[in-house]
PDB file of N, CA and C in Angstrom:
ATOM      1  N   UNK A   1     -16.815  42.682 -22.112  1.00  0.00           N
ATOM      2  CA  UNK A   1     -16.858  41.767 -20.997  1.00  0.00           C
ATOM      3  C   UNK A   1     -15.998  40.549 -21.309  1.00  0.00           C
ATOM      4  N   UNK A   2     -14.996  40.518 -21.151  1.00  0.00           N
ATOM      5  CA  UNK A   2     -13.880  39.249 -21.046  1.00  0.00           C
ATOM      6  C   UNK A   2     -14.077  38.146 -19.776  1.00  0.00           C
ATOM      7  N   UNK A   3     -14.265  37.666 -20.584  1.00  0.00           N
ATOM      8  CA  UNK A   3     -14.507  35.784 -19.286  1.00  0.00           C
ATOM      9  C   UNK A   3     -12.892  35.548 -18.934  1.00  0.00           C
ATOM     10  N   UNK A   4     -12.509  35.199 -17.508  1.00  0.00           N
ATOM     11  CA  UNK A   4     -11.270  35.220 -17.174  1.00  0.00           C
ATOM     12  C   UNK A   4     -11.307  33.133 -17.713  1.00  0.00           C
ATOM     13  N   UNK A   5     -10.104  32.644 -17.477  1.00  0.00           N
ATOM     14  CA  UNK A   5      -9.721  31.503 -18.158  1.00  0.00           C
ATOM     15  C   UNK A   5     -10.416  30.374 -17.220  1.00  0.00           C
ATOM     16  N   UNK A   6     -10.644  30.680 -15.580  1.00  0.00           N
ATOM     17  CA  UNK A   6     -11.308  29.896 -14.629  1.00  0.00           C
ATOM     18  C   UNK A   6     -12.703  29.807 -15.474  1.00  0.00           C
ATOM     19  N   UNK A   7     -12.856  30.697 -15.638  1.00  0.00           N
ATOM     20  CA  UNK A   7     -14.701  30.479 -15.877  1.00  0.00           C
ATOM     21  C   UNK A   7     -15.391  29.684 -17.462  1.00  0.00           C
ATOM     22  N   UNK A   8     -13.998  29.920 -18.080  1.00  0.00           N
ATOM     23  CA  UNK A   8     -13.882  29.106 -19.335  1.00  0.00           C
ATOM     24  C   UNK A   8     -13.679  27.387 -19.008  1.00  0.00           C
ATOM     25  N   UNK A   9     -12.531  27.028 -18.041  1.00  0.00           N
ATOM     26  CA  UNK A   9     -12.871  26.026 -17.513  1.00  0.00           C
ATOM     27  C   UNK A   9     -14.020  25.485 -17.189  1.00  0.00           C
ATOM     28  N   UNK A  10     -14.640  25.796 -16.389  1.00  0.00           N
ATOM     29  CA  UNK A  10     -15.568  25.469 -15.600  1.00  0.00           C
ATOM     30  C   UNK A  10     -17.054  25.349 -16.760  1.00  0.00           C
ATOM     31  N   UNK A  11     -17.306  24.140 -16.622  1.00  0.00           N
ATOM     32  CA  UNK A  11     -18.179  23.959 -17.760  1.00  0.00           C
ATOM     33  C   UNK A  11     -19.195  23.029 -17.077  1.00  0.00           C
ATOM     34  N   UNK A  12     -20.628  23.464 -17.512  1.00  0.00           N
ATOM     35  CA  UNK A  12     -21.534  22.484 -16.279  1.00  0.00           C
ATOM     36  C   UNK A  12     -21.415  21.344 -17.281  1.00  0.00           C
ATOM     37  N   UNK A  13     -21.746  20.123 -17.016  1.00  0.00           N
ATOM     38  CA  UNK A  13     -22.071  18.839 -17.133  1.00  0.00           C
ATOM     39  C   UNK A  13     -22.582  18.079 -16.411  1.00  0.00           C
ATOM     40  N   UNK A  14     -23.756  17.601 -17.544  1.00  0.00           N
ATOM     41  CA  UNK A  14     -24.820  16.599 -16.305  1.00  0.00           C
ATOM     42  C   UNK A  14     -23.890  15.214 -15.699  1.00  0.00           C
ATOM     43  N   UNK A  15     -24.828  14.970 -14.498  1.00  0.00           N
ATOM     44  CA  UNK A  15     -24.107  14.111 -13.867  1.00  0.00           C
ATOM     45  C   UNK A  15     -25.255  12.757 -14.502  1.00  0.00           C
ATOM     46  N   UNK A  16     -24.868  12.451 -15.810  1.00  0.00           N
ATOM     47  CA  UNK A  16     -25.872  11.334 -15.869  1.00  0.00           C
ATOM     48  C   UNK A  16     -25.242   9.886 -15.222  1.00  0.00           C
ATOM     49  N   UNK A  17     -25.835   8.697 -14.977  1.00  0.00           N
ATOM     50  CA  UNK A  17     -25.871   7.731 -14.412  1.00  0.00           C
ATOM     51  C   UNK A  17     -26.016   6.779 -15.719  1.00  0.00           C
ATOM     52  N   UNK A  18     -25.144   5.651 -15.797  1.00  0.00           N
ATOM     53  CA  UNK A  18     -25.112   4.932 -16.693  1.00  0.00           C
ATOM     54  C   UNK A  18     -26.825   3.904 -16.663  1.00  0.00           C
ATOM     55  N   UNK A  19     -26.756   3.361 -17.569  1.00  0.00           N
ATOM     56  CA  UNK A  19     -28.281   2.992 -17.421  1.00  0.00           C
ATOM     57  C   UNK A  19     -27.915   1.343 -16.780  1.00  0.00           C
ATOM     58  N   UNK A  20     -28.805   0.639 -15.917  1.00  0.00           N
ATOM     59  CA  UNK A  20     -28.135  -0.408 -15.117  1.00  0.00           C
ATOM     60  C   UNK A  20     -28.033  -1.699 -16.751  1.00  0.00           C
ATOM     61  N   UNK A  21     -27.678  -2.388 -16.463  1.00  0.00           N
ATOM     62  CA  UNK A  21     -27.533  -3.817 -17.415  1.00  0.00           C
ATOM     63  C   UNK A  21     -28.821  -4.629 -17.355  1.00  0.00           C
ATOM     64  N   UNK A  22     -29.648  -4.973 -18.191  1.00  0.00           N
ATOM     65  CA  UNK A  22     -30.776  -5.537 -18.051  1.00  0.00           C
ATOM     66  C   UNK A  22     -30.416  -6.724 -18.232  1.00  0.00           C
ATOM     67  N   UNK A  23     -30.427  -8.068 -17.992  1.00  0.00           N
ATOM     68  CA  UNK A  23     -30.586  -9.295 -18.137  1.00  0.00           C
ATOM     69  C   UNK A  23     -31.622 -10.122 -18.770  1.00  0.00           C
ATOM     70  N   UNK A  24     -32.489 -10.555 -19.519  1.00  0.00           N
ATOM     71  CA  UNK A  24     -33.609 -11.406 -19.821  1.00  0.00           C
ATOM     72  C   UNK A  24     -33.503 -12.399 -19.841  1.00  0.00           C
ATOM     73  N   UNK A  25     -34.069 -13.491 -19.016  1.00  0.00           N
ATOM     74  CA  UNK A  25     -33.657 -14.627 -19.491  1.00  0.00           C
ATOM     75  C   UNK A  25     -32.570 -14.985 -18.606  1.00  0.00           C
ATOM     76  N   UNK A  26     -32.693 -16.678 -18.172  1.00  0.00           N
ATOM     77  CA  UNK A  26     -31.163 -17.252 -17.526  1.00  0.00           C
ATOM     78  C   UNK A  26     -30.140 -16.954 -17.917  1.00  0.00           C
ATOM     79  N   UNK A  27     -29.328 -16.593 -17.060  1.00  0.00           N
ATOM     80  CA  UNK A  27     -27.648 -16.446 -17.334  1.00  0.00           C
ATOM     81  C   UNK A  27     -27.031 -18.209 -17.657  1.00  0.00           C
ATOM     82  N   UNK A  28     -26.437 -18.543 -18.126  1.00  0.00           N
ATOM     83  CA  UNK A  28     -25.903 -19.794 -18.552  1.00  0.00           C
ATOM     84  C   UNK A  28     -24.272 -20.065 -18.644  1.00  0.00           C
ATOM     85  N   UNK A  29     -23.981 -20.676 -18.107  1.00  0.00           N
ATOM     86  CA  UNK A  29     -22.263 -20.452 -17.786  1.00  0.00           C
ATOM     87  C   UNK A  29     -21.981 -21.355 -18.586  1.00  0.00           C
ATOM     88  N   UNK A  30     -20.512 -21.035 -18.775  1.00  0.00           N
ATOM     89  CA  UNK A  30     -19.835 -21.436 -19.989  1.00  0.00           C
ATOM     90  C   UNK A  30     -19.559 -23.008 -20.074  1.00  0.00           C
ATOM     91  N   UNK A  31     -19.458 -23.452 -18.805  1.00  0.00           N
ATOM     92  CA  UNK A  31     -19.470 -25.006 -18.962  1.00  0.00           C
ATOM     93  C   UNK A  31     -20.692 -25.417 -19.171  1.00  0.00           C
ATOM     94  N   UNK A  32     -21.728 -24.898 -19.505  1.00  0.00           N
ATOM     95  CA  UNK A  32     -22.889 -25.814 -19.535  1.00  0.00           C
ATOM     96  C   UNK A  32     -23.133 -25.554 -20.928  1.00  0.00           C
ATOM     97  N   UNK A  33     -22.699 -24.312 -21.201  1.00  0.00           N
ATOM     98  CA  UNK A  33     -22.783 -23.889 -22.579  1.00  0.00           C
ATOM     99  C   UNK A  33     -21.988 -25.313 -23.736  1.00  0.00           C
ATOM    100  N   UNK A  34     -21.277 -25.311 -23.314  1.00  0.00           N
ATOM    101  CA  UNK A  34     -19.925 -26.297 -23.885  1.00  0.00           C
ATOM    102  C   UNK A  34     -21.005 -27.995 -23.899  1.00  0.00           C
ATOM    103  N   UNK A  35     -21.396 -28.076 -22.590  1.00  0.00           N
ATOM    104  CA  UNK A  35     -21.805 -29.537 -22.682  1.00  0.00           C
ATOM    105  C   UNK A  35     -23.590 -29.411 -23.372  1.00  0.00           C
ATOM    106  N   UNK A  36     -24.204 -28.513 -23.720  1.00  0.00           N
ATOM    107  CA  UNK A  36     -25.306 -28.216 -24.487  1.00  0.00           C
ATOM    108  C   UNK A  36     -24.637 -28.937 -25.765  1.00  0.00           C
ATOM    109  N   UNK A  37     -23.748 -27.920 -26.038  1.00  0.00           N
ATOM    110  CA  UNK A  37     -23.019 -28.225 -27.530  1.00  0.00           C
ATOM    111  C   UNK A  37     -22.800 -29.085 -27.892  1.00  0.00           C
ATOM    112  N   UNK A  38     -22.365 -29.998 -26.799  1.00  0.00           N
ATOM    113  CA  UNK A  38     -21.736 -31.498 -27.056  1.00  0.00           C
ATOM    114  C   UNK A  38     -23.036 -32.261 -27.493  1.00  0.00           C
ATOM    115  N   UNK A  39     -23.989 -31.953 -26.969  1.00  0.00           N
ATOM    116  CA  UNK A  39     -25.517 -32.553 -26.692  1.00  0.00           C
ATOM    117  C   UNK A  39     -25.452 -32.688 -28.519  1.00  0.00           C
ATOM    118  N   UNK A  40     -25.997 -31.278 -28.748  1.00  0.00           N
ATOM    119  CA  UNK A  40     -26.242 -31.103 -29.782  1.00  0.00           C
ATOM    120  C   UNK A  40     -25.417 -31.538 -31.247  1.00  0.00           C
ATOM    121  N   UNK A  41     -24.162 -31.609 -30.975  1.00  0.00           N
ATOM    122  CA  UNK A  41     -23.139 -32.704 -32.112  1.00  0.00           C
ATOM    123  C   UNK A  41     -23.459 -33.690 -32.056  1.00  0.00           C
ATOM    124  N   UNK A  42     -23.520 -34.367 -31.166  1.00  0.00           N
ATOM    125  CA  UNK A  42     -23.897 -36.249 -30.740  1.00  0.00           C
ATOM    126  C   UNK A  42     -25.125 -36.258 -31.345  1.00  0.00           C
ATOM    127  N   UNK A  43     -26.313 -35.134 -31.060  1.00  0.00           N
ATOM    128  CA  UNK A  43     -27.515 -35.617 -31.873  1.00  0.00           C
ATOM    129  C   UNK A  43     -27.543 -35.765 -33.090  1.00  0.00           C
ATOM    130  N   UNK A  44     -26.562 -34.990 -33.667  1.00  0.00           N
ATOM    131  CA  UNK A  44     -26.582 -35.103 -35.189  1.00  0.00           C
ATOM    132  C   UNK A  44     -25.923 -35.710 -36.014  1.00  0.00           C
ATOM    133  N   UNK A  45     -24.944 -36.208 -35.213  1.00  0.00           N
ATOM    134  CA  UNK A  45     -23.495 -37.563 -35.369  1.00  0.00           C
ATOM    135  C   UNK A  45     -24.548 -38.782 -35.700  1.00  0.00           C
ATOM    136  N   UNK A  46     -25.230 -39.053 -34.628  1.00  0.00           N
ATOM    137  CA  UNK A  46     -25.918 -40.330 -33.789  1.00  0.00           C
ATOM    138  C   UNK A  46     -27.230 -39.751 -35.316  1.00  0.00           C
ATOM    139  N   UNK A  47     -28.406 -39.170 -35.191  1.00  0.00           N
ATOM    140  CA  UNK A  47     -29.528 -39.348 -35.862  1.00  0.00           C
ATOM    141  C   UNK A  47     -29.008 -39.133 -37.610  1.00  0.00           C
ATOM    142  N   UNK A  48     -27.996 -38.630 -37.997  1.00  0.00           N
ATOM    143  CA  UNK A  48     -28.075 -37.918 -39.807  1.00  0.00           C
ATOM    144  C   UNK A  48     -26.579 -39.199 -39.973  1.00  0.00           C
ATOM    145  N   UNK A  49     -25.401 -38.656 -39.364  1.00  0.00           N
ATOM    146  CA  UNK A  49     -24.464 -39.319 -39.611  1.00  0.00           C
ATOM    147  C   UNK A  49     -24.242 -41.013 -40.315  1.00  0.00           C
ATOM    148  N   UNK A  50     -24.939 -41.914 -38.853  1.00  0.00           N
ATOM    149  CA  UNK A  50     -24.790 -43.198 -38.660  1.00  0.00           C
ATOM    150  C   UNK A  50     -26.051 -43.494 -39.466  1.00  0.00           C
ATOM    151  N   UNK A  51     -27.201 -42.917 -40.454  1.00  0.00           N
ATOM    152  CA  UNK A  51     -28.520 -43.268 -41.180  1.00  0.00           C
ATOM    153  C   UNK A  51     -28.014 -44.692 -41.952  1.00  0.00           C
ATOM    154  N   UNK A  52     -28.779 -45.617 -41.978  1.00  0.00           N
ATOM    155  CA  UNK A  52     -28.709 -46.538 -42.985  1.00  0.00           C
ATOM    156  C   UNK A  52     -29.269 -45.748 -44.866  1.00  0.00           C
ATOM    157  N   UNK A  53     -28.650 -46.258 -45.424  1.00  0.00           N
ATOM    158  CA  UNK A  53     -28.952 -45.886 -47.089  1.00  0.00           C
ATOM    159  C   UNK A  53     -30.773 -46.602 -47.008  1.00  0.00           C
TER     160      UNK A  53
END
């Protein structure tokens, strides 16, 4: 019994569905990201940096 070359082609494959993107948690955009940061240098400039001895 010889399989002709069509039927060799023809190959099932599931039709899976990618799984959706879960999110947790606020999304946070990049400019706010940036001015967090800034937050967070100044606190540590301002409270460790400028310390009296």
């Amino acid at each position: 019994m010889a399989s002709t070359s069509s039927e060799k082609k023809k190959k099932i494959t599931p039709k899976a569905q990618p799984a959706p993107q879960v999110t947790i948690g606020a999304q946070i955009s990049f400019v706010r990201k940036i001015i967090i940061g800034l937050f967070i240098v100044g606190y540590w400039v301002f409270f460790y940096w400028f310390q009296e001895p």
